[in-house]
N, C-alpha and C. Protein backbone atom coordinates (compact mmCIF):
# COMPACT_ATOMS: atom_id res chain seq x y z
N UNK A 1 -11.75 -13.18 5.03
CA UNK A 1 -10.52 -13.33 5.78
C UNK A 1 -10.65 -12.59 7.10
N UNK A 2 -10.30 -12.79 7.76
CA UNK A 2 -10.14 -12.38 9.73
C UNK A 2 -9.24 -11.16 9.94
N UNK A 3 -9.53 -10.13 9.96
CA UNK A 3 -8.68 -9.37 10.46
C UNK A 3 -7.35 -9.53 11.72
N UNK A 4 -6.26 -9.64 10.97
CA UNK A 4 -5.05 -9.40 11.28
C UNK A 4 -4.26 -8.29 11.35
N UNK A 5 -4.97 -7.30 11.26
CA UNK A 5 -3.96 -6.08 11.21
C UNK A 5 -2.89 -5.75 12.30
N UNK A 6 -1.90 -5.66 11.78
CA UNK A 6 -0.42 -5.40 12.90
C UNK A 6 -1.15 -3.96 13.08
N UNK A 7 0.16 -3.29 13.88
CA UNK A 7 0.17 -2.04 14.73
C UNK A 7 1.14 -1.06 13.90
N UNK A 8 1.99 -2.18 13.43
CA UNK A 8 3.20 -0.96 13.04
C UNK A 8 2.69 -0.47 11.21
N UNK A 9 2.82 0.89 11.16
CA UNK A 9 2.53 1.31 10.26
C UNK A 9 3.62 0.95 8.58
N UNK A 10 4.66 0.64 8.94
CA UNK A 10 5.14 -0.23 7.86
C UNK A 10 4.80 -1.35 7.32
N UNK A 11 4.59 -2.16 8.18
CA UNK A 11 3.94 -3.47 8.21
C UNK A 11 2.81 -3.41 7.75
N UNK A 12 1.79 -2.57 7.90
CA UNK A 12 0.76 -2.44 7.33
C UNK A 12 0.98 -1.93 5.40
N UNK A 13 2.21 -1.33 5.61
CA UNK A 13 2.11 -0.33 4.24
C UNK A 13 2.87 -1.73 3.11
N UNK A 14 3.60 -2.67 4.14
CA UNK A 14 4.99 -3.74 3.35
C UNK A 14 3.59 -4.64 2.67
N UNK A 15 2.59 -5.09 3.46
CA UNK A 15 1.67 -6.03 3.10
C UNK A 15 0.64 -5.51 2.37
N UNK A 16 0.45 -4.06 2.40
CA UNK A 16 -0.41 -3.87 0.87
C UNK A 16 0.11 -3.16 -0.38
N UNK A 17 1.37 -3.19 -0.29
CA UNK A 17 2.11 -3.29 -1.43
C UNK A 17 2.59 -5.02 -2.06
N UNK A 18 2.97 -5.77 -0.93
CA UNK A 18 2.33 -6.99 -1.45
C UNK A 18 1.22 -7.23 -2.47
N UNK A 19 0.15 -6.79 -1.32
CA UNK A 19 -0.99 -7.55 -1.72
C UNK A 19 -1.24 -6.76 -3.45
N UNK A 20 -0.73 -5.68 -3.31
CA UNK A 20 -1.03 -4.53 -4.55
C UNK A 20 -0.13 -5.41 -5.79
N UNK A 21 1.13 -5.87 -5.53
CA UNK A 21 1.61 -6.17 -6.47
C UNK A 21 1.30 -7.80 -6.92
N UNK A 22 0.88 -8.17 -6.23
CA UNK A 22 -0.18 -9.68 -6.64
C UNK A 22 -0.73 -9.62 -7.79
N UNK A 23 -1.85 -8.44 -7.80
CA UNK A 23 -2.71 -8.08 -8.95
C UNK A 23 -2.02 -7.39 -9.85
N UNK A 24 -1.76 -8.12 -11.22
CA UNK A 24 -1.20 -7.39 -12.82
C UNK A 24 -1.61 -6.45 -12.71
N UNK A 25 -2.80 -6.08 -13.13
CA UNK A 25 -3.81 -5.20 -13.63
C UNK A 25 -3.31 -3.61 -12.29
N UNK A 26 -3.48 -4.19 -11.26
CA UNK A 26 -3.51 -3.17 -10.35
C UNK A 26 -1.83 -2.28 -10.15
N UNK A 27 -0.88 -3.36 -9.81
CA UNK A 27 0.58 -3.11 -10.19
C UNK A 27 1.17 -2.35 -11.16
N UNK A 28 0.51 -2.81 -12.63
CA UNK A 28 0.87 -1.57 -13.66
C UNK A 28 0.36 -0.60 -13.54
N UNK A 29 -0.97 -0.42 -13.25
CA UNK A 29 -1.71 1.20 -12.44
C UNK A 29 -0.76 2.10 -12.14
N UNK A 30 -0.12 1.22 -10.94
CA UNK A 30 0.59 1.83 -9.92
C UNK A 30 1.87 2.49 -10.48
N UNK A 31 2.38 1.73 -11.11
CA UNK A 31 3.88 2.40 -11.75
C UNK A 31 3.41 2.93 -13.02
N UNK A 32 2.34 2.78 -13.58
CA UNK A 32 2.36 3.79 -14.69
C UNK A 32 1.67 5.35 -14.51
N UNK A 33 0.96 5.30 -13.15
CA UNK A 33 0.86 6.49 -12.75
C UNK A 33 1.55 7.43 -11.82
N UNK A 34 2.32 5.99 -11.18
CA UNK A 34 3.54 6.80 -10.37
C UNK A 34 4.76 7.30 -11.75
N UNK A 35 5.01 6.91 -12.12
CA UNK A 35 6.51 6.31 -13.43
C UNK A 35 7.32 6.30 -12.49
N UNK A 36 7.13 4.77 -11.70
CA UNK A 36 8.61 4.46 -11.31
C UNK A 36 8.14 3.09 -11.47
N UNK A 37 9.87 2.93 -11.78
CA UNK A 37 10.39 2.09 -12.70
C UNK A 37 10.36 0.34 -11.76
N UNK A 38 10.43 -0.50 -12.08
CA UNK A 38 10.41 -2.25 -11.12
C UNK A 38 11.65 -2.16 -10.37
N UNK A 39 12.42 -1.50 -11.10
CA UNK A 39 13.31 -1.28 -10.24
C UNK A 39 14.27 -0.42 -8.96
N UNK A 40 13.69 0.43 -9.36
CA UNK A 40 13.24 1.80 -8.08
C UNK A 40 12.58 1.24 -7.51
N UNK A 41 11.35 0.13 -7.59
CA UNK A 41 10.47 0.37 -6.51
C UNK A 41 10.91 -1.21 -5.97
N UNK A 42 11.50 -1.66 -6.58
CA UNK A 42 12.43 -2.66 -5.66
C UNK A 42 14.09 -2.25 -4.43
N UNK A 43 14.20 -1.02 -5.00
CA UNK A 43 15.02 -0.40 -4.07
C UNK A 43 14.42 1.00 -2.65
N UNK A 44 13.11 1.17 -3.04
CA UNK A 44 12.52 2.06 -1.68
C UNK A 44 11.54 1.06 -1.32
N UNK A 45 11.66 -0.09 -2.02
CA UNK A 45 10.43 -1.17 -1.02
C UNK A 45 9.92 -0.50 0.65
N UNK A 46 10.78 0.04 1.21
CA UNK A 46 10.90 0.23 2.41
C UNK A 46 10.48 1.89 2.32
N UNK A 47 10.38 2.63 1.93
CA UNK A 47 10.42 3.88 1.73
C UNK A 47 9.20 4.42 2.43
N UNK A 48 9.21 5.06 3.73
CA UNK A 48 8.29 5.53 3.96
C UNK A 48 7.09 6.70 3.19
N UNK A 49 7.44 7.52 2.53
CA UNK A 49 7.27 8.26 1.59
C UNK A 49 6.52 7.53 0.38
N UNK A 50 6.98 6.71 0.07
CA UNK A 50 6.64 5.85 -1.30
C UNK A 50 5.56 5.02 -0.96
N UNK A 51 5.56 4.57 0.53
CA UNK A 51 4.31 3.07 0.95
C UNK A 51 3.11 3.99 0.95
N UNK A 52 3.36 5.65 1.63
CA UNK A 52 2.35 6.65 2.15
C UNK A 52 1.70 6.51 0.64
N UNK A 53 2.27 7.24 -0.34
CA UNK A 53 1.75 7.09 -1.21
C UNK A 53 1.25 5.86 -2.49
N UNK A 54 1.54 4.77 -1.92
CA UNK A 54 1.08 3.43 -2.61
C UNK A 54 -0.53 3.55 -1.66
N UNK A 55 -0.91 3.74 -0.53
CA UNK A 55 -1.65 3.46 0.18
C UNK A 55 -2.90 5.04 -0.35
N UNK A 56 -2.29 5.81 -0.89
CA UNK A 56 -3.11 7.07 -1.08
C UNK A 56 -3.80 6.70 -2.20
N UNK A 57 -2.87 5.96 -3.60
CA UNK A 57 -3.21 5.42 -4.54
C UNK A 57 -4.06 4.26 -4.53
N UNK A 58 -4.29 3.38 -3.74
CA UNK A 58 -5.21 3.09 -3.03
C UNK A 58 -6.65 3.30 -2.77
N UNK A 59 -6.68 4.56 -1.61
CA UNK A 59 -7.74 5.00 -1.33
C UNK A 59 -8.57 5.67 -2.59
N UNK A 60 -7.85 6.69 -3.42
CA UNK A 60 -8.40 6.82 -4.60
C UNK A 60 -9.13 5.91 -5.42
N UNK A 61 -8.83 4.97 -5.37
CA UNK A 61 -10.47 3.75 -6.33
C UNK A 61 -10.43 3.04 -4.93
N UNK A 62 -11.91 3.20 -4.40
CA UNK A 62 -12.33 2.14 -3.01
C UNK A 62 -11.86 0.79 -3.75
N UNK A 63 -13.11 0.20 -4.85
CA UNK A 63 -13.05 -0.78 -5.09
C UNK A 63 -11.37 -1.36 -4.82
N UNK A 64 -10.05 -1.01 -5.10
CA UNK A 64 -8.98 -0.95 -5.19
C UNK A 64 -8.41 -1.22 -3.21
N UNK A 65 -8.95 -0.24 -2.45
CA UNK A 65 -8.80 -0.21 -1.17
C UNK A 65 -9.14 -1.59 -0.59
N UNK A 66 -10.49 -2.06 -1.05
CA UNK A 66 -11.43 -3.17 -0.25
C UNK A 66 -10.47 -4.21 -0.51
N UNK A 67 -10.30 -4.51 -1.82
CA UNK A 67 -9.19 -5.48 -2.24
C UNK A 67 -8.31 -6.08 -1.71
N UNK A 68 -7.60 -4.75 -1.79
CA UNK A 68 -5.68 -4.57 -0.70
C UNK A 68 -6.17 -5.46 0.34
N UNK A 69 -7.38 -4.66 1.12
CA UNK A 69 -7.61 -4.30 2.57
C UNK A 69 -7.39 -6.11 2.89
N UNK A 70 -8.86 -6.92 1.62
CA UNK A 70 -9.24 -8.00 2.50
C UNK A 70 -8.23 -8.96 1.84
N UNK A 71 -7.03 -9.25 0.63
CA UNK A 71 -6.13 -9.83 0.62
C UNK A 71 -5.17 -9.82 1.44
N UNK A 72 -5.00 -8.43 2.24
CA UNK A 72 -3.77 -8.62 3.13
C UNK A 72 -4.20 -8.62 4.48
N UNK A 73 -5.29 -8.94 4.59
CA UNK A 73 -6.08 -8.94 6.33
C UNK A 73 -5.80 -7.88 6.73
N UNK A 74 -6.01 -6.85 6.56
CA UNK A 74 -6.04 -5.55 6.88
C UNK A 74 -6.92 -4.75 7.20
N UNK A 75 -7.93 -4.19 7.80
CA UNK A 75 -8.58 -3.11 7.95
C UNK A 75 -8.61 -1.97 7.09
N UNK A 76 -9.42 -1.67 6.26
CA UNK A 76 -8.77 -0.54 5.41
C UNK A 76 -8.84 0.76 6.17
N UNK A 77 -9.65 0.93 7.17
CA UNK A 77 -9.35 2.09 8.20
C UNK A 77 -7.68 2.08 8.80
N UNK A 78 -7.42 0.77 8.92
CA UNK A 78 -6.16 0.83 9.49
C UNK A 78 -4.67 1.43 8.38
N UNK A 79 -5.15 1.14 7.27
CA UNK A 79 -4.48 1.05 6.00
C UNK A 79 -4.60 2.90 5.70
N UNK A 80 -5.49 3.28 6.10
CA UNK A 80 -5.73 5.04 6.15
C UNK A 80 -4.63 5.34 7.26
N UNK A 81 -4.63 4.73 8.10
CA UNK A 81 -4.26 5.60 9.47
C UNK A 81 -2.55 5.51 9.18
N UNK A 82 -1.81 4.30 8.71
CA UNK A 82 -0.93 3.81 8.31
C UNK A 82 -0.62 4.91 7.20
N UNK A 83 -1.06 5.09 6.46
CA UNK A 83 -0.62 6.23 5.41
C UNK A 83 -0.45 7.62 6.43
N UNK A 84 -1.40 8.33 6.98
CA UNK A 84 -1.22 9.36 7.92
C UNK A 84 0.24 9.13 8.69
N UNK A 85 0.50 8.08 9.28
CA UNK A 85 1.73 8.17 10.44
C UNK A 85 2.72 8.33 9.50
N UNK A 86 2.91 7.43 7.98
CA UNK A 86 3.81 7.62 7.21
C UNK A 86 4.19 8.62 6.33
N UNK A 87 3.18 9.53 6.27
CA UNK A 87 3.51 11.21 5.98
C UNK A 87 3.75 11.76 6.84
N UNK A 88 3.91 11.83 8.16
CA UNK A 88 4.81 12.21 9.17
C UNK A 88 6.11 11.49 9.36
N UNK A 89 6.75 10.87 9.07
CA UNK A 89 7.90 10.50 8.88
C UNK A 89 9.02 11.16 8.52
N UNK A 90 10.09 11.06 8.87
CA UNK A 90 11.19 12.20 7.91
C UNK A 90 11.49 11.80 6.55
């Protein structure tokens, strides 16, 4: 796939939580190591705080990163940098 990566660091974080919740296998990962619930994480969808850390969870298994990266046309460098701006956030 062609790299598309946007600029804005949400956008980057909205589309690999997408791409994250595509994959069964990877999705339950995610909430069973976060424990939050389908429905919490249907209400901070937007949560800067929460994408930072979907994207940290992430980087922790590459194999997991490359994935995200090349389902959501993303850069996974960009997908790093995107987590950084979003732990600066309030």
């Amino acid at each position: 796939m062609t790299d598309q990566t946007p600029n804005d660091p949400l956008t980057i974080a909205l589309a690999a939580l997408a791409a994250t919740l595509r994959d069964e296998r990877r999705a339950q990962r995610f909430l069973d190591l976060t424990g939050i619930g389908t429905d919490e994480l249907r209400r901070r969808a937007a949560d800067p705080k929460l994408l930072a850390g979907l994207i940290a969870f992430l980087e922790a298994h590459e194999p997991d990163l490359m994935s995200v990266a090349e389902d959501a046309g993303i850069d996974p460098a960009a997908l790093a940098a995107a987590r950084r701006e979003l732990e600066q956030l309030p």
